[in-house]
Protein backbone atom coordinates (compact mmCIF):
# COMPACT_ATOMS: atom_id res chain seq x y z
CA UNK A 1 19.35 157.94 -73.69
CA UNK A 2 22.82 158.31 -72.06
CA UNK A 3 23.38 155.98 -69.44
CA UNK A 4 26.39 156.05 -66.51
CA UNK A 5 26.02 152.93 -64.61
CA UNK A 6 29.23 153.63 -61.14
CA UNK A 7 30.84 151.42 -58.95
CA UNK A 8 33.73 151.35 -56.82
CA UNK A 9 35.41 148.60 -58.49
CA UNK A 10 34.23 145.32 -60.18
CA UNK A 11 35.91 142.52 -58.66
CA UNK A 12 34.02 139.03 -58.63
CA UNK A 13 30.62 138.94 -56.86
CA UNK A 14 27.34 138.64 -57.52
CA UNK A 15 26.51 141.96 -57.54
CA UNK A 16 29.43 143.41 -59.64
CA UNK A 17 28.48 140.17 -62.49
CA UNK A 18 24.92 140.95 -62.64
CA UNK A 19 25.74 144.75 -63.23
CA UNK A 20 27.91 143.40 -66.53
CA UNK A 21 24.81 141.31 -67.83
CA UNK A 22 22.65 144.30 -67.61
CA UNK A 23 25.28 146.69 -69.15
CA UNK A 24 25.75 144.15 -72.21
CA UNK A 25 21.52 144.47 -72.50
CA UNK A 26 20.97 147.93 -72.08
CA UNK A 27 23.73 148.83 -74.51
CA UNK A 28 21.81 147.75 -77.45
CA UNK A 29 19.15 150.33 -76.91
CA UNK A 30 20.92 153.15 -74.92
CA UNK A 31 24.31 154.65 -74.99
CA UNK A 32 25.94 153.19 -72.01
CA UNK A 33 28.86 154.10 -70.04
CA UNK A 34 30.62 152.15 -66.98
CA UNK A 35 32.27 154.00 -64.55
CA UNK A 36 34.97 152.47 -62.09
CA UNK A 37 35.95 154.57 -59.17
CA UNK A 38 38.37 152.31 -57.65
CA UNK A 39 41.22 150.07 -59.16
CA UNK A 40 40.03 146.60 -58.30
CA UNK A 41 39.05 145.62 -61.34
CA UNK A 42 39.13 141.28 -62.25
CA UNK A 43 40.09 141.91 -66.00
CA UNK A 44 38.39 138.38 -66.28
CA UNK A 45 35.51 139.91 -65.92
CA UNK A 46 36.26 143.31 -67.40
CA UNK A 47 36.64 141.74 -70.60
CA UNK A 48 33.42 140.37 -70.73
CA UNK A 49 31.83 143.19 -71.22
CA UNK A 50 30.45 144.24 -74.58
CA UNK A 51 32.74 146.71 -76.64
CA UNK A 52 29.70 148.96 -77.08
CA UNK A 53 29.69 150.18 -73.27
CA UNK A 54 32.45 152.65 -72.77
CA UNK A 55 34.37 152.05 -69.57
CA UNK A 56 35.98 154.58 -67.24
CA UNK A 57 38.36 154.36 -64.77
CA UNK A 58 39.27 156.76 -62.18
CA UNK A 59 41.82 154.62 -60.64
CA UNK A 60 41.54 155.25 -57.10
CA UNK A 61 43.28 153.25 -54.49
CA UNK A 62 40.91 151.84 -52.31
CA UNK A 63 40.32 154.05 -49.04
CA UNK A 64 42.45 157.18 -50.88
CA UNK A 65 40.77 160.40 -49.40
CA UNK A 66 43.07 162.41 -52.11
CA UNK A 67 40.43 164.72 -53.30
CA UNK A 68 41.75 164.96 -56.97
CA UNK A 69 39.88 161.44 -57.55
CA UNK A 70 36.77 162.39 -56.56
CA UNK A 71 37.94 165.62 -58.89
CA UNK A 72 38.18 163.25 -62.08
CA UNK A 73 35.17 161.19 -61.17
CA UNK A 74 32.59 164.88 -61.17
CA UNK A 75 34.69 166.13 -64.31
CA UNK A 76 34.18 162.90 -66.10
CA UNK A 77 30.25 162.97 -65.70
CA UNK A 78 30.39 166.70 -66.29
CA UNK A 79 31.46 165.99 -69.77
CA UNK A 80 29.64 162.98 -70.24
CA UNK A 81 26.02 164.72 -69.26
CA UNK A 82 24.29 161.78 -68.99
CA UNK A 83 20.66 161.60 -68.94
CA UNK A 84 21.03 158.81 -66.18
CA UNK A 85 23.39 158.09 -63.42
CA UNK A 86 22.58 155.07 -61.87
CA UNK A 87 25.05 153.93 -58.77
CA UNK A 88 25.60 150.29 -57.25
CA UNK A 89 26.47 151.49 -53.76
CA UNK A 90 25.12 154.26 -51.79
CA UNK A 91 28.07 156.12 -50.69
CA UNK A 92 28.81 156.87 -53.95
CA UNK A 93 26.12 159.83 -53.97
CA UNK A 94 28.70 161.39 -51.15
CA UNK A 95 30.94 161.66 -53.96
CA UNK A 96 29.26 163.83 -56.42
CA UNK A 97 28.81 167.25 -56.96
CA UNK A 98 26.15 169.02 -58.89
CA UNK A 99 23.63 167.55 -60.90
CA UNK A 100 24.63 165.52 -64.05
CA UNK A 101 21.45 163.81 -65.21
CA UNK A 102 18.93 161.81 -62.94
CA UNK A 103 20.15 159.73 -60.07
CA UNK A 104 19.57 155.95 -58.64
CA UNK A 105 20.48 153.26 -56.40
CA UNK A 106 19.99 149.91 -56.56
CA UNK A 107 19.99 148.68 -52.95
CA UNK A 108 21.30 145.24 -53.28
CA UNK A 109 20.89 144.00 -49.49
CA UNK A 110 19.08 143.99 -46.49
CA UNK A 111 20.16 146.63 -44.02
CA UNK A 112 22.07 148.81 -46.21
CA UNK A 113 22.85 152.14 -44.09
CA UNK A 114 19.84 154.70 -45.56
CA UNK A 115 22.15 158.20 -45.01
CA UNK A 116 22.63 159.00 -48.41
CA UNK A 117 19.31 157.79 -49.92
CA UNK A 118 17.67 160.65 -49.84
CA UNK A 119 20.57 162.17 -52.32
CA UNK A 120 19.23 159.97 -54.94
CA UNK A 121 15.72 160.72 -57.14
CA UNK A 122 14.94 156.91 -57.20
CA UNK A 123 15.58 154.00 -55.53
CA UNK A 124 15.21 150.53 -56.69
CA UNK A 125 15.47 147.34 -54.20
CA UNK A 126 16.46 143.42 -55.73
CA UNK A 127 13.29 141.81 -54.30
CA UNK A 128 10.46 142.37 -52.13
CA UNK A 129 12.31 142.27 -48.80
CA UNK A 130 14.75 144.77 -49.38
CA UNK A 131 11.80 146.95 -50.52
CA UNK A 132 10.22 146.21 -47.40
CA UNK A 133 12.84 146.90 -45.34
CA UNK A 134 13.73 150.15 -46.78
CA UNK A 135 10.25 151.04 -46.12
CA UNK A 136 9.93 149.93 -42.48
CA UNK A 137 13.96 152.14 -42.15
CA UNK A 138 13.00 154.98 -43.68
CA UNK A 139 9.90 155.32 -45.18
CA UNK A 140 10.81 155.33 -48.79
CA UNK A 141 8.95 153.34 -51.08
CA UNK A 142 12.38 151.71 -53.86
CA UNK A 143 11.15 150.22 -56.71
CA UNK A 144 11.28 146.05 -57.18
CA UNK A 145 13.32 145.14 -59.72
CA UNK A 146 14.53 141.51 -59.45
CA UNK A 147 18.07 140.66 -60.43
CA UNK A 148 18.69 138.69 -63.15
CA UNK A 149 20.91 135.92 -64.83
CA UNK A 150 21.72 135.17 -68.56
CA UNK A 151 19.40 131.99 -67.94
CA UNK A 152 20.02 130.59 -71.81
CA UNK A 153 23.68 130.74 -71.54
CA UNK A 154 22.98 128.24 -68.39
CA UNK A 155 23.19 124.19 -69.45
CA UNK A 156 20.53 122.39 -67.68
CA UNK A 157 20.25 119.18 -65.91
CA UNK A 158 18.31 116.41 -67.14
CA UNK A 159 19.20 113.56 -65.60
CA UNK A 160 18.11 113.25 -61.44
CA UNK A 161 20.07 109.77 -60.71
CA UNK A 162 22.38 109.79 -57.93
CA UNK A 163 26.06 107.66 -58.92
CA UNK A 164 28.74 106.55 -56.59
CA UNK A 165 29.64 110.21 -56.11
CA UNK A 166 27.24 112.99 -54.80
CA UNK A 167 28.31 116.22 -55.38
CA UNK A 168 27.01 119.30 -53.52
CA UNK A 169 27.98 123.04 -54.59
CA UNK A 170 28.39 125.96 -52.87
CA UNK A 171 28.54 129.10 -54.74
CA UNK A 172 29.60 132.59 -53.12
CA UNK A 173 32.08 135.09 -51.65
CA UNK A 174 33.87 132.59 -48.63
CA UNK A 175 31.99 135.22 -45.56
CA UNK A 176 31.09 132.69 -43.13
CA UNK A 177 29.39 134.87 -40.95
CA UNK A 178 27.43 135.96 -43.95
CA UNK A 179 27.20 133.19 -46.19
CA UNK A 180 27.50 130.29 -43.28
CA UNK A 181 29.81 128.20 -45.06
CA UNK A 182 30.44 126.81 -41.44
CA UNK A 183 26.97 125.33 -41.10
CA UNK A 184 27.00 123.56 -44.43
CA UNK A 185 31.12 121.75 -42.90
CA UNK A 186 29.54 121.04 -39.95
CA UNK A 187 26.38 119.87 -41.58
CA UNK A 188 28.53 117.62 -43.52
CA UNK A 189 30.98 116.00 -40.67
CA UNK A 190 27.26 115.05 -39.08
CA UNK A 191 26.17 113.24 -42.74
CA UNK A 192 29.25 111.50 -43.07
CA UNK A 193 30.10 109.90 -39.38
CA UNK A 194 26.73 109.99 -38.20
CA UNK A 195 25.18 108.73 -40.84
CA UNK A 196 28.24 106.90 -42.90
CA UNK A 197 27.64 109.25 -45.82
CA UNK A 198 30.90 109.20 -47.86
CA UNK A 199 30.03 109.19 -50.92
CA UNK A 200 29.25 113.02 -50.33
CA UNK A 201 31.74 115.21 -51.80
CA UNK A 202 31.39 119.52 -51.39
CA UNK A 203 32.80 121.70 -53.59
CA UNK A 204 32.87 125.64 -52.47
CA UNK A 205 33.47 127.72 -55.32
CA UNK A 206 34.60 131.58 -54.53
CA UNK A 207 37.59 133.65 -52.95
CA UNK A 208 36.85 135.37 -49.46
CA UNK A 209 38.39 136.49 -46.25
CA UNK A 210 36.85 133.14 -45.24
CA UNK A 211 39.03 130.96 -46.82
CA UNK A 212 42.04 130.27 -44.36
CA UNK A 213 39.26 130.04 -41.12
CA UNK A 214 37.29 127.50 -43.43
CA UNK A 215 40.04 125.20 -44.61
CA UNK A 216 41.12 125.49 -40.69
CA UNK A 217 37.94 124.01 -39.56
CA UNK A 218 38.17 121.41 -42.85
CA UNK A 219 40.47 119.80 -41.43
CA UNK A 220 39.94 119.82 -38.00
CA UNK A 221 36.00 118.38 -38.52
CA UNK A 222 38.14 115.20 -40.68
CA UNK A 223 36.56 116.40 -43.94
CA UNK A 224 39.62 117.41 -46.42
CA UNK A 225 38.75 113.95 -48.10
CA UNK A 226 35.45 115.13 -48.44
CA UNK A 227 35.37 118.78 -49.49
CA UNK A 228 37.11 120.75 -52.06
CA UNK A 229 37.86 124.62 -51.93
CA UNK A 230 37.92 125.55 -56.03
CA UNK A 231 38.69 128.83 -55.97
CA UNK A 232 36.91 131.42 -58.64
CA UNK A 233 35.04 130.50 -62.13
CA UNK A 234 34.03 132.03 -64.49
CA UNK A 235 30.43 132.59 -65.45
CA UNK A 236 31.41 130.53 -68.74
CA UNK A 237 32.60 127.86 -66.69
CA UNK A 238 30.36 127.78 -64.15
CA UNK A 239 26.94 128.14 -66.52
CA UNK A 240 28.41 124.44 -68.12
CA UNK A 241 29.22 123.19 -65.07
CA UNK A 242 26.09 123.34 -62.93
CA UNK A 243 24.42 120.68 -64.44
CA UNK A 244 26.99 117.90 -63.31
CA UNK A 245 25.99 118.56 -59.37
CA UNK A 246 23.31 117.10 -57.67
CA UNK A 247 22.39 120.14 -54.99
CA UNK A 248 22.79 123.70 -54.57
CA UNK A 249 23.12 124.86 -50.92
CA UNK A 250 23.07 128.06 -49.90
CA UNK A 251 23.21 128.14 -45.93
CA UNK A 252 23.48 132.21 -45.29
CA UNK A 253 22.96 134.11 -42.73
CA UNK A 254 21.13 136.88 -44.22
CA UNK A 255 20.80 137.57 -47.76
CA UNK A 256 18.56 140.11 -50.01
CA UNK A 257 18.41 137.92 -52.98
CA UNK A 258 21.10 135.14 -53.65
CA UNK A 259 22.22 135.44 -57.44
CA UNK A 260 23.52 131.86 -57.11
CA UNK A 261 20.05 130.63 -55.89
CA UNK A 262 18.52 131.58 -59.48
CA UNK A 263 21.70 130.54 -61.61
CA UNK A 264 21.15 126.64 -59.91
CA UNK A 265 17.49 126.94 -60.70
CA UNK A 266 17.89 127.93 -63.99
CA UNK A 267 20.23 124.95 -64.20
CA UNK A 268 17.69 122.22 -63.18
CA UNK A 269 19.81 121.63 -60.01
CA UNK A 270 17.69 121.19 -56.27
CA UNK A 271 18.53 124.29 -54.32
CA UNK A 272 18.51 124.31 -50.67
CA UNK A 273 18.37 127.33 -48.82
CA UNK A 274 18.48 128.81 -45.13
CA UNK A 275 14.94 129.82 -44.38
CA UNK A 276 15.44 133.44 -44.79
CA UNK A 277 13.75 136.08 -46.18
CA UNK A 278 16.12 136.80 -49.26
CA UNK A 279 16.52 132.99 -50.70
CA UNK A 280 12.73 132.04 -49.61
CA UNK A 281 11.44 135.00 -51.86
CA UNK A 282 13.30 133.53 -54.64
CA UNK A 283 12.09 129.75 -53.94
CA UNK A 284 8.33 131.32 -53.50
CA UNK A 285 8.64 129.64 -50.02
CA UNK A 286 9.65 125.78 -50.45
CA UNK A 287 7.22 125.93 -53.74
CA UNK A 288 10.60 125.91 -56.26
CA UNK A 289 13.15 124.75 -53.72
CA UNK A 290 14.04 123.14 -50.10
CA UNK A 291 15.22 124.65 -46.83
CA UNK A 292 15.83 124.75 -43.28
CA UNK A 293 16.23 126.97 -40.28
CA UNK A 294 18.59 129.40 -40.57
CA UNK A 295 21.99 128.35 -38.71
CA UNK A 296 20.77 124.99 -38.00
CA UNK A 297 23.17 122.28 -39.02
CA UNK A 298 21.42 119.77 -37.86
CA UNK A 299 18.18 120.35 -39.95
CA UNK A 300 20.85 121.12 -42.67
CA UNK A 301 21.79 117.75 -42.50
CA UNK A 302 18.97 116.15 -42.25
CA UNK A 303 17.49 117.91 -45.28
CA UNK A 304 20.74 116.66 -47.27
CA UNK A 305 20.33 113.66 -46.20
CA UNK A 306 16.31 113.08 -47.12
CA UNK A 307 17.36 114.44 -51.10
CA UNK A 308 20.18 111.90 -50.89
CA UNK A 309 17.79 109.07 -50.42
CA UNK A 310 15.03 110.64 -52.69
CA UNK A 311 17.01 111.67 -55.17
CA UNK A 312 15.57 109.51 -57.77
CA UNK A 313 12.34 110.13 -57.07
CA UNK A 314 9.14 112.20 -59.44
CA UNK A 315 8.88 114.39 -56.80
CA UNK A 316 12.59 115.58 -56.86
CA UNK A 317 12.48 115.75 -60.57
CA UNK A 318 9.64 117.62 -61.28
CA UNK A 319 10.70 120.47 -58.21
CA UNK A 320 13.94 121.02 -60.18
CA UNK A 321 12.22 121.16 -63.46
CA UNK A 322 9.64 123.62 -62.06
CA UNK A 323 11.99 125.76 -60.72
CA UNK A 324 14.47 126.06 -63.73
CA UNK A 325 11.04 127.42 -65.71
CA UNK A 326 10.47 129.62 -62.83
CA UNK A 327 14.11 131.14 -63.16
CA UNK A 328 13.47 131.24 -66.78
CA UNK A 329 10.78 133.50 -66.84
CA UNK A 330 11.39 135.86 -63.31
CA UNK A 331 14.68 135.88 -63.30
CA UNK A 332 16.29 136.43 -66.81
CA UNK A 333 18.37 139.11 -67.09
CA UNK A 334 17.17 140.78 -70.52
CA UNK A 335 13.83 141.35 -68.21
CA UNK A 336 16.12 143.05 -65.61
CA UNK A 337 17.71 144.92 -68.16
CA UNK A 338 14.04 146.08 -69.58
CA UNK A 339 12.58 147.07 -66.58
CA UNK A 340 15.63 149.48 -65.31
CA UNK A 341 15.20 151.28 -69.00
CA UNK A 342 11.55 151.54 -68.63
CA UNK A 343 11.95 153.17 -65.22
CA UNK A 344 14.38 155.85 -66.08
């Protein structure tokens, strides 16, 4: 089987690192091709990939309407003839001409404009609520297939005792009004002068438009002592380093999955997510993980603030240790991988 997997570019995100993990499986069973259409490309990443997938560029600067791009892109799959095209963003079905193997898109989010789904043979959706609300949009019935992680290249906490320092991550693109990085700052300015928590230290990790607003309000909550802006890791890094925090928050807005949420599961950490749809699928509704109303810094904080005090208890232990087995056996990537072939 001849495989094109496109994207626009593959910059850092959760969607463009998952799409490398499943390349670097399917390529041991399927010839496997990885086509770039614009040229953002993090060559950190790039060179992660397996030397078995053959990669394209087209080399498009982003937003470029010069038509001999989209040219390249149709002559490159014209004499590739791959069995499968399979896209990462639904525009990109605008772009081709013809028909050069079998389409799909993997919808990676909740309200993803629908116009060009109906250019594609198959759709498949991340989790259950980006199924659903395909269906309720349009009536089209995508496939589920979850994303997935590399969950044995992820080290795993073991110990659940809380030391002079208690350090919460956040893991994501900085897109406040996405993500809600916002509610977790002023979550925290609550924990430490309400509540004389100062031994709390957060630690965002990820670039974004986000990042000047955020270390704006940083410092004008009184919280640059207490919060660190860390810029991008990579997976390497970040898969040793998730065991040494004590909490995972996640405190978006709206989400279809949350790659992060699984990764800090699979690492034994206690997650803590906004009670949406998205991040509640993936903690099967508080059963693997902790949350609180969406937007709600207050609850936020008091949440934080009852696994602070707790932290050393069974009942803390044994959720993280559930949860890490439950990320181990939905959410690994070589079942991702699987899954995607068997559908084709």
């Amino acid at each position: 089987m001849k495989i094109v997997h496109i994207n626009f570019g593959l910059e850092t995100g959760g969607i463009e690192t998952m799409l490398v993990d499943i390349l670097n499986e399917q390529c041991a069973d399927a010839t496997v091709y990885l086509l770039l259409i614009n040229e953002q490309i993090d060559v950190n990443l790039i060179a992660t990939i397996d030397p078995r997938v053959q990669i394209l560029r087209i080399g498009r600067p982003k937003g470029s309407r010069n038509p001999l791009y989209i040219t390249k892109l149709n002559a490159a799959l014209l004499r590739l003839k791959p069995d499968v095209v399979h896209c990462h963003n639904h525009q990109i079905a605008r772009l081709l001409w013809g028909r050069t193997g079998r389409r799909y898109l993997t919808i990676h989010d909740v309200q993803v404009p629908t116009s060009y789904f109906g250019r594609y043979d198959k759709l498949f959706a991340i989790s259950d609520i980006v199924r659903q609300d395909v269906l309720q949009r349009t009536g089209l019935d995508a496939y589920r297939i979850y994303n997935g992680i590399r969950t044995e290249a992820i080290v795993a906490r073991t110990a659940y005792s809380a030391n002079d320092v208690f350090r919460i991550v956040q893991i994501s693109r900085l897109q406040h009004n996405k993500k809600g990085q916002h509610i977790l700052l002023n979550a925290l300015r609550e924990l430490v002068y309400s509540y004389h928590l100062t031994h709390l230290r957060v630690e965002f990790v990820g670039e974004g438009d986000s990042r000047i607003y955020l270390q704006q309000l940083t410092n004008e909550l009184g919280l640059t002592d207490y919060v660190t802006f860390a810029g991008l890791k990579t997976r390497a890094d970040l898969y040793q380093e998730l065991q040494n925090y004590h909490l995972l928050v996640q405190p978006s807005l709206y989400e279809g999955f949350g790659l992060t949420v699984a990764e800090g599961m699979a690492a034994g950490v206690p997650v803590l997510v906004s009670a949406i749809d998205g991040p509640m699928e993936l903690i099967d509704n508080d059963r693997f993980g902790y949350s609180f109303p969406s937007g709600d810094a207050h609850q936020l904080a008091e949440r934080i603030r009852g696994l602070v005090l707790d932290y050393e208890s069974k009942a803390v232990r044994t959720m993280a240790t559930s949860a890490r087995q439950h990320a181990c056996t939905t959410f690994d990537v070589r079942q991702t991988a699987s899954r995607y072939l068997a559908s084709y």
